[in-house]
N, C-alpha and C. Protein backbone atom coordinates (compact mmCIF):
# COMPACT_ATOMS: atom_id res chain seq x y z
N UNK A 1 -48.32 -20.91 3.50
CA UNK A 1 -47.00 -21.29 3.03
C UNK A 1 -46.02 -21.18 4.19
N UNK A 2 -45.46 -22.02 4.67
CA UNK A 2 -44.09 -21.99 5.56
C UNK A 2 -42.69 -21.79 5.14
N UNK A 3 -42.04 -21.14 5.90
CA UNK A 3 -40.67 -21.08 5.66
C UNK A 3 -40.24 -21.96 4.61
N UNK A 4 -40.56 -23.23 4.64
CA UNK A 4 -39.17 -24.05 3.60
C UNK A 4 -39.79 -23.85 2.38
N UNK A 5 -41.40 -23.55 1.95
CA UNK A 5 -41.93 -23.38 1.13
C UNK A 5 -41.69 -21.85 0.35
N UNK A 6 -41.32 -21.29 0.94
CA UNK A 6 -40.90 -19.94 0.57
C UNK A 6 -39.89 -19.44 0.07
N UNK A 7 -38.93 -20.50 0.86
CA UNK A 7 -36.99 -20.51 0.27
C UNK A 7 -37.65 -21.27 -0.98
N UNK A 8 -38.27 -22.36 -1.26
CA UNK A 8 -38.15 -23.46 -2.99
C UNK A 8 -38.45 -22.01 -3.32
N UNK A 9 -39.77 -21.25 -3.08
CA UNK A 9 -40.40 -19.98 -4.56
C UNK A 9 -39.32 -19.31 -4.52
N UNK A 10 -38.37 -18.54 -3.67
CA UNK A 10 -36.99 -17.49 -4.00
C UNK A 10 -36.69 -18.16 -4.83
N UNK A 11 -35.96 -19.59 -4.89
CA UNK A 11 -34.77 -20.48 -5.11
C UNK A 11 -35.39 -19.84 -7.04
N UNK A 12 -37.12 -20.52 -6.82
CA UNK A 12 -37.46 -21.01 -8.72
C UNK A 12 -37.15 -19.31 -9.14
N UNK A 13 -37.98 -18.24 -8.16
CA UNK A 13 -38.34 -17.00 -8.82
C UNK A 13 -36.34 -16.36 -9.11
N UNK A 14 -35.75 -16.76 -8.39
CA UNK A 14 -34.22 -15.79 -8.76
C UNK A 14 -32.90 -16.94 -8.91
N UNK A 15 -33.25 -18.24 -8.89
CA UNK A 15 -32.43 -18.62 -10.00
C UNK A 15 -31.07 -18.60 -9.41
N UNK A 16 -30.23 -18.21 -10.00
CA UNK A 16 -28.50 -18.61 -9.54
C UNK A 16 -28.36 -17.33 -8.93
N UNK A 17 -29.35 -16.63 -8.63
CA UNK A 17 -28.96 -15.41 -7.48
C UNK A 17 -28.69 -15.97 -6.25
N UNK A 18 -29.50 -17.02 -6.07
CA UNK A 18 -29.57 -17.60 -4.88
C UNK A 18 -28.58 -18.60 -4.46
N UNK A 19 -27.34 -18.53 -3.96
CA UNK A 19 -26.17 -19.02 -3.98
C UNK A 19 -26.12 -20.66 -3.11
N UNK A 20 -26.52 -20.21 -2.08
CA UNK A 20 -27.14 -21.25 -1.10
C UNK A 20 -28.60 -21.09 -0.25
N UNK A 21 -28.88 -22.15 0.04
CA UNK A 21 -29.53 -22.18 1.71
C UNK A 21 -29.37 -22.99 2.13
N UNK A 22 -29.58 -22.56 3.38
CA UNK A 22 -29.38 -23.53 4.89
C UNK A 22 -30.55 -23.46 5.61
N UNK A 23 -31.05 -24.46 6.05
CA UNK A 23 -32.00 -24.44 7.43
C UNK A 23 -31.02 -25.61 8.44
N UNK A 24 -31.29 -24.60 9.89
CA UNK A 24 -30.93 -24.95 11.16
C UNK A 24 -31.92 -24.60 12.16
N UNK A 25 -32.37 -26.12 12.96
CA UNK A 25 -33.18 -25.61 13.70
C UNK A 25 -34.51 -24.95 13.48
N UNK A 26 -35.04 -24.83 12.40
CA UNK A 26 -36.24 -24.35 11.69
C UNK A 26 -35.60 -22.77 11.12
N UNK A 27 -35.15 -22.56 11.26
CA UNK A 27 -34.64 -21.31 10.84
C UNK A 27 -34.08 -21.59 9.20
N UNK A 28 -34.38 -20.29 8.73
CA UNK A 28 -33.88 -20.53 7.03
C UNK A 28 -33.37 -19.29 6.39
N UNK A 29 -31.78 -19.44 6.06
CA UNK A 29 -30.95 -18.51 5.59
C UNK A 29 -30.76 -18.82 4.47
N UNK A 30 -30.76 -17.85 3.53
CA UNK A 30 -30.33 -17.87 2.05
C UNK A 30 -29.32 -17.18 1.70
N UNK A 31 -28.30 -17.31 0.73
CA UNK A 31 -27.21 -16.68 0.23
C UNK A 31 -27.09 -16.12 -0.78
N UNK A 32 -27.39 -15.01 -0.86
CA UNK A 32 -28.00 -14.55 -2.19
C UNK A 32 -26.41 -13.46 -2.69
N UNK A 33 -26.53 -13.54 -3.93
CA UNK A 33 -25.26 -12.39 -4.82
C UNK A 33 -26.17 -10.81 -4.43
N UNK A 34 -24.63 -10.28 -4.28
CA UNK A 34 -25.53 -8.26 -3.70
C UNK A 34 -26.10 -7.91 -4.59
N UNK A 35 -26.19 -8.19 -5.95
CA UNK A 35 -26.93 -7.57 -6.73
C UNK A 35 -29.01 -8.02 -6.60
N UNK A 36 -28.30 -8.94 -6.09
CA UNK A 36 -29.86 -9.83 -5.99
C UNK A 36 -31.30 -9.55 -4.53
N UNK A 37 -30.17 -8.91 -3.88
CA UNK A 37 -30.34 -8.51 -2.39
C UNK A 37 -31.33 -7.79 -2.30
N UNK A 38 -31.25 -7.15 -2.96
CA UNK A 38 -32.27 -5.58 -3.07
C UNK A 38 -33.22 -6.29 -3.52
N UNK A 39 -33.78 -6.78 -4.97
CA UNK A 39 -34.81 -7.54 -5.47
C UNK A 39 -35.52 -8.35 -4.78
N UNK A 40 -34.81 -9.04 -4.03
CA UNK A 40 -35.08 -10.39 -3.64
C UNK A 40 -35.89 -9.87 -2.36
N UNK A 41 -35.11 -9.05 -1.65
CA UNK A 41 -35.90 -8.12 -0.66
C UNK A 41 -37.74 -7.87 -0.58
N UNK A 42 -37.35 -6.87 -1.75
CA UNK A 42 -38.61 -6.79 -2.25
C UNK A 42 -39.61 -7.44 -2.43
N UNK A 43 -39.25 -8.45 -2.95
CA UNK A 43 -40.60 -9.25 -3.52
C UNK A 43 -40.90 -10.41 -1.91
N UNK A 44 -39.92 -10.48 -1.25
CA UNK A 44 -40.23 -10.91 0.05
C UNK A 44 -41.29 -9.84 0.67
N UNK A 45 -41.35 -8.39 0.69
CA UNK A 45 -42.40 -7.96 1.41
C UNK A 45 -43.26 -7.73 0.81
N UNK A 46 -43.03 -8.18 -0.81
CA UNK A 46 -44.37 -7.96 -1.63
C UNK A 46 -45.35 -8.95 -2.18
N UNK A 47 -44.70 -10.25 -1.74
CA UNK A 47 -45.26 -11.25 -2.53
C UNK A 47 -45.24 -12.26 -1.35
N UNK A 48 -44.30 -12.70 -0.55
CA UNK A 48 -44.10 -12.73 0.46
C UNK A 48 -45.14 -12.42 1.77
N UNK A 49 -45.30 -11.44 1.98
CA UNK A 49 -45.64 -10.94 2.76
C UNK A 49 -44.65 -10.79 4.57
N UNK A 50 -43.21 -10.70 4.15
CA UNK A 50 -42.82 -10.55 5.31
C UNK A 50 -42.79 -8.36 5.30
N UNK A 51 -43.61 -8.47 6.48
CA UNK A 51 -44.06 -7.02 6.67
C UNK A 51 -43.47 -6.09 7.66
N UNK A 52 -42.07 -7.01 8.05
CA UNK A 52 -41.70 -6.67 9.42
C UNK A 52 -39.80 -6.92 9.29
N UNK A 53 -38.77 -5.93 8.79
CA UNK A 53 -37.58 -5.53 8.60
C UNK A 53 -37.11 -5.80 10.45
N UNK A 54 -36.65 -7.18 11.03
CA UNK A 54 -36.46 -7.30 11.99
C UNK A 54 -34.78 -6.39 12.37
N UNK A 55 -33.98 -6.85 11.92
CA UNK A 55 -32.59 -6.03 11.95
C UNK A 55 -32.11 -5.92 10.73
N UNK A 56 -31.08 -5.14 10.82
CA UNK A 56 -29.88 -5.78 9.78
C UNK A 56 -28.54 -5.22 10.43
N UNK A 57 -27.64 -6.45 10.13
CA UNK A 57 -26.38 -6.02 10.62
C UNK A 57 -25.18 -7.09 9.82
N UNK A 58 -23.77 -6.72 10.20
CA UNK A 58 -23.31 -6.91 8.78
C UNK A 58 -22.24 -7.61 10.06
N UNK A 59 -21.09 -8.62 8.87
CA UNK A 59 -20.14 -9.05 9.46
C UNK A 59 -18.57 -8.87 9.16
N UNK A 60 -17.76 -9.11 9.57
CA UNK A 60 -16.41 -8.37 9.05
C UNK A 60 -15.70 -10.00 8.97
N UNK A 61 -14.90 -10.57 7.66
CA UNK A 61 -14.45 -11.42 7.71
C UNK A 61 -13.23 -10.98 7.31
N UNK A 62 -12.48 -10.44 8.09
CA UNK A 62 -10.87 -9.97 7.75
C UNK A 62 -10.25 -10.79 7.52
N UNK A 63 -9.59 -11.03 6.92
CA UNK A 63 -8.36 -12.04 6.04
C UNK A 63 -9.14 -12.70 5.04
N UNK A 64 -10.72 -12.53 4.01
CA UNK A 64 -10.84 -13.36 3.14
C UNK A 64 -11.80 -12.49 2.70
N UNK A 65 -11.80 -12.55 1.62
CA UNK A 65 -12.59 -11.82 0.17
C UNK A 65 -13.42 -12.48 -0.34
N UNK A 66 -14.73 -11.76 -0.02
CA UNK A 66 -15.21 -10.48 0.07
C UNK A 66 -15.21 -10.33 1.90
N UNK A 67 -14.37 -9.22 2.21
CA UNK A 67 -14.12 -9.29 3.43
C UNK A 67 -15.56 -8.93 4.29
N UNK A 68 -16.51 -8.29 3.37
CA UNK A 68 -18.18 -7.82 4.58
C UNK A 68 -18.94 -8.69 3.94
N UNK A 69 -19.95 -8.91 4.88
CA UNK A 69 -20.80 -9.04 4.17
C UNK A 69 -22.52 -8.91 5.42
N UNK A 70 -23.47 -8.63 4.33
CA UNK A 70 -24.94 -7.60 4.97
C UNK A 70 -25.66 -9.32 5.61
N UNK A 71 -26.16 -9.08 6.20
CA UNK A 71 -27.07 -10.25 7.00
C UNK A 71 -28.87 -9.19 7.09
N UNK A 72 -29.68 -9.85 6.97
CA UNK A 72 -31.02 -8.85 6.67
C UNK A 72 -32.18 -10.04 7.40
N UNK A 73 -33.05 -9.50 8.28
CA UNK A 73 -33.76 -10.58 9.13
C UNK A 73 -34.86 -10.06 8.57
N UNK A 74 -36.06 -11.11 8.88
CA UNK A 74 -37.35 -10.28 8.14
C UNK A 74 -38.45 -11.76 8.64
N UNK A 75 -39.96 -10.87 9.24
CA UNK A 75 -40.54 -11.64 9.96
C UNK A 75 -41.69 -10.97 8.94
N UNK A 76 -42.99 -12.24 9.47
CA UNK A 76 -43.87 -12.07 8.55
C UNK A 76 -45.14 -11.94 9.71
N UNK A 77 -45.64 -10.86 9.93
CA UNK A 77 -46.98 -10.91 11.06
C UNK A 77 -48.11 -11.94 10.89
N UNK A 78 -48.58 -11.93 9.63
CA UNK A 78 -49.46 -12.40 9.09
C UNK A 78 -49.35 -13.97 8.86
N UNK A 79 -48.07 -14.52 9.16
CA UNK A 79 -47.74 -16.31 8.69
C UNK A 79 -46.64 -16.78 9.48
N UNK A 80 -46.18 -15.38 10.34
CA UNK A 80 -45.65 -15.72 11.59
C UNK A 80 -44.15 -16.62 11.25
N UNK A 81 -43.51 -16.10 10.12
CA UNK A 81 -42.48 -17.06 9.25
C UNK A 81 -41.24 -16.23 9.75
N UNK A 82 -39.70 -16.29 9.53
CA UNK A 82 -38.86 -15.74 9.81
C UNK A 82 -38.17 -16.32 8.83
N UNK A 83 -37.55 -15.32 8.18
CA UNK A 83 -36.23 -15.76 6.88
C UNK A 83 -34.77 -14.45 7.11
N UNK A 84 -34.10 -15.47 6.77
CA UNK A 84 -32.51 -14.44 6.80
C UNK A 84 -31.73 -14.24 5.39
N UNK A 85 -31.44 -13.46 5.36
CA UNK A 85 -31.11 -13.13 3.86
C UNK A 85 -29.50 -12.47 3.92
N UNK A 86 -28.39 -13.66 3.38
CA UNK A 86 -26.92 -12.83 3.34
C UNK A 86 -26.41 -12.51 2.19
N UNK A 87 -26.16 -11.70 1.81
CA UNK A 87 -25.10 -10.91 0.88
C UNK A 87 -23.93 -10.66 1.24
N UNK A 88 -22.79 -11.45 0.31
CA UNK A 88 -21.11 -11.18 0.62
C UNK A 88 -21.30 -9.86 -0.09
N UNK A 89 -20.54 -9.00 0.03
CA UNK A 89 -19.97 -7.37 -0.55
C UNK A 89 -18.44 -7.24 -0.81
N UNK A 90 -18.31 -7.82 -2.36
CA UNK A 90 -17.18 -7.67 -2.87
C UNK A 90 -16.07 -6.50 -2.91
N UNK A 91 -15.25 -6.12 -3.38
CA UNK A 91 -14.07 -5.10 -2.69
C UNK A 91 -15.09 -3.85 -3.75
N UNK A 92 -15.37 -2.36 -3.27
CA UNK A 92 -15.71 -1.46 -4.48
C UNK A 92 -16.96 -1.31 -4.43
N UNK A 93 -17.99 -2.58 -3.95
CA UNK A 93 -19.37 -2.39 -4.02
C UNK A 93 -19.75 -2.24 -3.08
N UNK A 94 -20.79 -0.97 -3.03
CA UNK A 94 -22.12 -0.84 -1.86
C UNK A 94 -23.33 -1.46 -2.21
N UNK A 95 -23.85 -2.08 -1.50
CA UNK A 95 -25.31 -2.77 -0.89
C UNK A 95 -26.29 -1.53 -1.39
N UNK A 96 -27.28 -1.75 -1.99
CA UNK A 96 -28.43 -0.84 -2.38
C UNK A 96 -29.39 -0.43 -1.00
N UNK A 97 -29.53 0.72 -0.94
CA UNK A 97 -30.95 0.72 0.67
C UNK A 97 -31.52 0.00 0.59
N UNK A 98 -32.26 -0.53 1.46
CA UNK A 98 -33.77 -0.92 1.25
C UNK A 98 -34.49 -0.19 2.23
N UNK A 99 -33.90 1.38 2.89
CA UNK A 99 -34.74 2.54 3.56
C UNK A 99 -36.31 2.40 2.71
N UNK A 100 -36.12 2.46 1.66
CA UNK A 100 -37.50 2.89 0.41
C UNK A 100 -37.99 1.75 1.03
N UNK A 101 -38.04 0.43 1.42
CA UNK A 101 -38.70 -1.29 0.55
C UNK A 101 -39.43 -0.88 2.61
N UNK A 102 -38.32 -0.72 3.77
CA UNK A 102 -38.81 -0.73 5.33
C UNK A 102 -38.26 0.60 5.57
N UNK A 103 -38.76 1.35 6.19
CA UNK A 103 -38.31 2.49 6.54
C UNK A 103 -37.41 2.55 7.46
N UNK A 104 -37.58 1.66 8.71
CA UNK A 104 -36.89 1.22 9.64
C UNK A 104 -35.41 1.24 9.45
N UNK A 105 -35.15 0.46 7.92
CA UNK A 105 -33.96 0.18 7.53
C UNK A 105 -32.97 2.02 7.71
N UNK A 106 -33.61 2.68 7.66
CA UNK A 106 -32.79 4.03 7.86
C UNK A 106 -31.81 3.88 9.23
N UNK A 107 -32.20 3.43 9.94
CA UNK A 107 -31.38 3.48 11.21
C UNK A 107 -30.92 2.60 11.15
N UNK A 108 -30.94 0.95 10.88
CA UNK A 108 -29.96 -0.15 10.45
C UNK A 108 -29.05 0.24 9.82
N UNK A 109 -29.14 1.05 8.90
CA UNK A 109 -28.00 0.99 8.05
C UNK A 109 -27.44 2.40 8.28
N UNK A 110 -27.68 3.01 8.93
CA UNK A 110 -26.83 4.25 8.93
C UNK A 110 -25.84 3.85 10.51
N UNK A 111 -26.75 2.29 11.28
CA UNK A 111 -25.82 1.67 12.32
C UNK A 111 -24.56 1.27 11.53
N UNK A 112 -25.15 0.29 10.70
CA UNK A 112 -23.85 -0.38 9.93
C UNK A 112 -22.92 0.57 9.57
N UNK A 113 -23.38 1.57 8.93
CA UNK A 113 -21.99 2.27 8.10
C UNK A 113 -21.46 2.62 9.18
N UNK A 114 -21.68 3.56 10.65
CA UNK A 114 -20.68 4.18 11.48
C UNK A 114 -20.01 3.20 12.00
N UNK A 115 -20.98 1.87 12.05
CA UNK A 115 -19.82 0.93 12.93
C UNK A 115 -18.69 0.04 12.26
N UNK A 116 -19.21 -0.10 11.06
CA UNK A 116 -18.69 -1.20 9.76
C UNK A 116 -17.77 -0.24 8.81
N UNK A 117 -18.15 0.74 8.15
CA UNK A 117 -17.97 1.65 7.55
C UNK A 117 -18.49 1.13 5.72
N UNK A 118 -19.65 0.60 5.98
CA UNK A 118 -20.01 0.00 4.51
C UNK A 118 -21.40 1.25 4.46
N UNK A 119 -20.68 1.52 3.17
CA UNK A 119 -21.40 2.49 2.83
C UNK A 119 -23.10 1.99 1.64
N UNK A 120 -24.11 2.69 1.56
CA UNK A 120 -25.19 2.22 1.26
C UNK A 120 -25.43 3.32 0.34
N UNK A 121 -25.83 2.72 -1.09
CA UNK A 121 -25.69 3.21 -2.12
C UNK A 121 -27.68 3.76 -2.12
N UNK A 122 -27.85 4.64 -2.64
CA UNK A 122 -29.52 5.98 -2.76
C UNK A 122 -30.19 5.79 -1.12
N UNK A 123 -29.04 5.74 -0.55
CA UNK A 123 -29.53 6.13 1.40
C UNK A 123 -29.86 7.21 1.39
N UNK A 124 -30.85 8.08 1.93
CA UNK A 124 -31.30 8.98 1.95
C UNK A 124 -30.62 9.94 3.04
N UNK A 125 -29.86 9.62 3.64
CA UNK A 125 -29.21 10.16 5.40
C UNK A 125 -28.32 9.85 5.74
N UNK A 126 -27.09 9.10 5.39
CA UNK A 126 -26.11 8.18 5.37
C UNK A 126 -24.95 9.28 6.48
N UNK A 127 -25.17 9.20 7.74
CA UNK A 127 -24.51 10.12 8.66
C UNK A 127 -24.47 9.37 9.75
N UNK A 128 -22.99 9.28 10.64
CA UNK A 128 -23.27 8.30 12.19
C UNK A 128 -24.31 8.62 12.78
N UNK A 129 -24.48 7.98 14.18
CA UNK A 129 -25.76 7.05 14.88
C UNK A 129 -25.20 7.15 15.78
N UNK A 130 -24.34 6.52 16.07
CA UNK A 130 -23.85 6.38 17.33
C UNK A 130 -22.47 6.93 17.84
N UNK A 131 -21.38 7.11 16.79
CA UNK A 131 -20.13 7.89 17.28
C UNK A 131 -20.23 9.45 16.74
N UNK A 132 -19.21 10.28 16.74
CA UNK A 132 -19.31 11.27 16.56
C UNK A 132 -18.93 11.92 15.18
N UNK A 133 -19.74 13.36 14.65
CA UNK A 133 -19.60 12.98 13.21
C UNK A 133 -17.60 13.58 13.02
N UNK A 134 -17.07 13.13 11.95
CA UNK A 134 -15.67 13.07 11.78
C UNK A 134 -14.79 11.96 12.45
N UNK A 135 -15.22 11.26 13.40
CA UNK A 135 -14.59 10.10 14.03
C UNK A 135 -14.40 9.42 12.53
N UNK A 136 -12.74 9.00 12.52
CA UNK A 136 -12.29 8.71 11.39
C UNK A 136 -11.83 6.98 11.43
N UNK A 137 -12.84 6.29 12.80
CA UNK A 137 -12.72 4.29 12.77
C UNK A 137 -13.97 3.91 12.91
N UNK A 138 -13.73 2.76 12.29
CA UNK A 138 -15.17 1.98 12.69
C UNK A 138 -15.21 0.85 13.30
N UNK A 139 -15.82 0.94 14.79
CA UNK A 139 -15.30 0.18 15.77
C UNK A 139 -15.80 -1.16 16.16
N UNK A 140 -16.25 -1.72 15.17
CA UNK A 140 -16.81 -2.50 14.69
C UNK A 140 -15.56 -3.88 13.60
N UNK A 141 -15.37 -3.12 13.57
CA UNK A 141 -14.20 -3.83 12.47
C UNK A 141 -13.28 -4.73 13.24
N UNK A 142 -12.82 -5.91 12.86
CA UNK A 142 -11.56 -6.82 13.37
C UNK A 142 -10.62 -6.13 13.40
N UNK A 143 -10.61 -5.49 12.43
CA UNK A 143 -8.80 -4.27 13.04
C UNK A 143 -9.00 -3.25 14.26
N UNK A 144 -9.89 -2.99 14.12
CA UNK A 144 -10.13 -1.69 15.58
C UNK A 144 -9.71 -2.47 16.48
N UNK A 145 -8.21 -1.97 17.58
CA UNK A 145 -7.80 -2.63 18.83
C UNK A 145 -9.33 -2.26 19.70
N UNK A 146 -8.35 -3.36 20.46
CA UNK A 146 -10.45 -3.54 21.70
C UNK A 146 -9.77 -2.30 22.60
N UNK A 147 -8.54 -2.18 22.97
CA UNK A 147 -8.47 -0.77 23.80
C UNK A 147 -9.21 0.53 23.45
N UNK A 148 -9.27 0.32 22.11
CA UNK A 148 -9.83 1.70 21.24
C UNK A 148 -8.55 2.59 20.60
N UNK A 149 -8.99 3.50 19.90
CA UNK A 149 -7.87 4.57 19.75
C UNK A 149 -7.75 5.68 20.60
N UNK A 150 -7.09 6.61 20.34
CA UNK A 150 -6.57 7.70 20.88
C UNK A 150 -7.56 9.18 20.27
N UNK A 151 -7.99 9.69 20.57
CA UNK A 151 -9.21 10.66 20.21
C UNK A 151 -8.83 11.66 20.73
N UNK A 152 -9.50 13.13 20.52
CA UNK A 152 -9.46 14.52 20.96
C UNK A 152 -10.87 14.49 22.14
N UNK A 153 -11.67 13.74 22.00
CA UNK A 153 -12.92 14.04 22.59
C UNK A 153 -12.23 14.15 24.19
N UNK A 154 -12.49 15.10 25.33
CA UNK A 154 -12.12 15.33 26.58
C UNK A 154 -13.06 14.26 27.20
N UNK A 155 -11.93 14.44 28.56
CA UNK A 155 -12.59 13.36 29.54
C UNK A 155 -13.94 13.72 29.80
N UNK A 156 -14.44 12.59 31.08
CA UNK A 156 -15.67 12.99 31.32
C UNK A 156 -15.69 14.21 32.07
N UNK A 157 -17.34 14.52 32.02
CA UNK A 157 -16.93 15.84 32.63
C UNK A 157 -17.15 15.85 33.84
N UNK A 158 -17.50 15.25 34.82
CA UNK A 158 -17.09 15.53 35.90
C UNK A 158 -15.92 14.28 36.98
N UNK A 159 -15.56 14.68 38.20
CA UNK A 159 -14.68 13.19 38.65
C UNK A 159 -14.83 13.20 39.78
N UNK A 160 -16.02 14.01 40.76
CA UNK A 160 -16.58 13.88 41.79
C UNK A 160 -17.31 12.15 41.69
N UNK A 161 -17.49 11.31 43.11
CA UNK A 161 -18.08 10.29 42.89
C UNK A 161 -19.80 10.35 42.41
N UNK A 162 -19.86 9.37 42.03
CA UNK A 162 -21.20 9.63 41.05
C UNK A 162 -22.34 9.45 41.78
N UNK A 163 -23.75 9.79 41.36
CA UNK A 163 -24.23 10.07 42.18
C UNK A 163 -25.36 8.77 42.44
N UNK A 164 -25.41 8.81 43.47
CA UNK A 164 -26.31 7.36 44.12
C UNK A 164 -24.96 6.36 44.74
N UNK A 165 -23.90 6.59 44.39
CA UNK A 165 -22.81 5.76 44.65
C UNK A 165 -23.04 4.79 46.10
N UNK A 166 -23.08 3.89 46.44
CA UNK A 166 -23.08 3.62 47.63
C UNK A 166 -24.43 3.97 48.52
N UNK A 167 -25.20 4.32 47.51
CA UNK A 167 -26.65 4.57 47.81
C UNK A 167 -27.29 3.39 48.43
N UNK A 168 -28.97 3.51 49.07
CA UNK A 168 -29.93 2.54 49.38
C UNK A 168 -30.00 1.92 48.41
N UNK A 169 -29.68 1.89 47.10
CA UNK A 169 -30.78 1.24 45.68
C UNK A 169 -29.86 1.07 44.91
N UNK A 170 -28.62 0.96 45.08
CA UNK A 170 -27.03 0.28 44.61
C UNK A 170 -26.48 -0.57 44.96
N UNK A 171 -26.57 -1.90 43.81
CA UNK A 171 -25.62 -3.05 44.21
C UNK A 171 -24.32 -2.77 44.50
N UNK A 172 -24.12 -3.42 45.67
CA UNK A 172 -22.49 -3.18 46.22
C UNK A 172 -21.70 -4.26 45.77
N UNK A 173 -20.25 -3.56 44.71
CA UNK A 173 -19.78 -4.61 43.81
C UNK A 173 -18.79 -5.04 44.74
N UNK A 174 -18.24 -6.43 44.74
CA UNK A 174 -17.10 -6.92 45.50
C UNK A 174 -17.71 -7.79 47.34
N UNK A 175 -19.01 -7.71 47.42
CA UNK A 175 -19.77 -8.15 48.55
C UNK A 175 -19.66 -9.48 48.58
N UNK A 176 -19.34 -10.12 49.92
CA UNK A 176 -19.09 -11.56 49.92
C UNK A 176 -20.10 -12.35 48.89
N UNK A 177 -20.98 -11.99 49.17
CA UNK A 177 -22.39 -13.22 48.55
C UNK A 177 -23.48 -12.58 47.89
N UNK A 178 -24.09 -12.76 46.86
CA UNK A 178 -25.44 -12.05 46.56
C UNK A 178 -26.32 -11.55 47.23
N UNK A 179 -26.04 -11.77 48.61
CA UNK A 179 -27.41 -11.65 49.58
C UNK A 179 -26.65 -9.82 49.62
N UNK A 180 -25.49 -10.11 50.17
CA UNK A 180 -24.81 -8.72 50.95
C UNK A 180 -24.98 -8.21 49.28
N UNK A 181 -24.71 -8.21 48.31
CA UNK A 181 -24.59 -7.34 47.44
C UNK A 181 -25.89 -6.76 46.93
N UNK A 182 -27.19 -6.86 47.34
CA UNK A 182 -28.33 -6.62 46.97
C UNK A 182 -28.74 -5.71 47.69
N UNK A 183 -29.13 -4.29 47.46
CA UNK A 183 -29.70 -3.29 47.74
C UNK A 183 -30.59 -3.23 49.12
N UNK A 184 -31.57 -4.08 49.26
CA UNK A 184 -32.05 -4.44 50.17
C UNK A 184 -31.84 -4.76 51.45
N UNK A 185 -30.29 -5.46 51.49
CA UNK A 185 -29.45 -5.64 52.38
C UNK A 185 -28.79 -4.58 52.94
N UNK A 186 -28.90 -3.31 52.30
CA UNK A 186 -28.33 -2.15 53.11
C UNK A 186 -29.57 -2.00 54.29
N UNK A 187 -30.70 -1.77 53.47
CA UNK A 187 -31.65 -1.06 54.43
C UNK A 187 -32.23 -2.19 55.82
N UNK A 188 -32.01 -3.23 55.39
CA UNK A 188 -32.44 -4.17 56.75
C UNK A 188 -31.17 -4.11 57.75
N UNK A 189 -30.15 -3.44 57.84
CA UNK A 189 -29.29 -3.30 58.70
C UNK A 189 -30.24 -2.58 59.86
């Protein structure tokens, strides 16, 4: 069974869950309602056979409602297929795990929430990843200025020059030409 054959069985097996699809380029995205997400999931690695939770990561559409929404990639070893699966996330609702369905998904989504701040409803661990715990933005978001905010965390800790700086095995930034800026070019002097 190939990709387009796989979106018709979602389409018959879930019905008006399935909001849209699109194929571009051989690629095939479906638009599924959040309630449907989780299910629909499932029976993709169960019936399906996609065995392989490639990412997931979410998008921020500030100024229009439902302002997030989850994007979920998923590859199949065995038929070598790739399908994308989006859920808008209306104002109030969290996205169900699917930690239980890929395990993997534990660290996807505990990415999303520190960076997005969308929280994931029977997550087993639901704690940042990557910023620090109590950091009160998610820098990820269209509102977060790109300067960043203003934080307690202290500078770095040291302000001696760093080390290798200007080393044998350091591109030299600002060098007329690629040749001079390549490492190599120190030592043939």
């Amino acid at each position: 069974m190939n990709a387009a054959q796989m979106v018709t069985a979602l389409k018959e097996k879930f019905g008006d869950a399935v909001l849209s699809t699109i194929e571009f380029r051989g690629e095939h995205t479906l638009q599924v309602t959040l309630a449907a997400a989780k299910p629909l999931l499932k029976y993709c690695r169960d019936e399906l056979d996609f065995d392989y939770l490639v990412d997931i990561s979410s998008l921020d559409h500030m100024g229009q409602e439902p302002r997030f929404e989850m994007v979920y990639e998923v590859y199949g070893y065995g038929h070598h297929q790739h399908l994308r699966i989006k859920a808008l996330i209306p104002d109030g609702e969290e996205p169900a795990t699917v930690s239980d369905i890929w395990p993997t998904a534990d660290w996807h989504e505990r990415e999303v929430w520190d960076m997005m701040g969308i929280k994931f409803a029977g997550h087993p661990d639901l704690r940042r990843i990557l910023m620090w715990e109590g950091y009160p933005y998610f820098p990820l978001r269209k509102d977060f200025p790109l300067a960043g905010k203003p934080s307690d965390m202290p500078e770095v800790g040291f302000t001696n020059i760093a080390p290798m700086a200007d080393g044998p095995f350091v591109t030299t930034a600002g060098a007329p030409d690629t040749v001079a800026r390549e490492p190599r070019a120190k030592r043939a002097k």
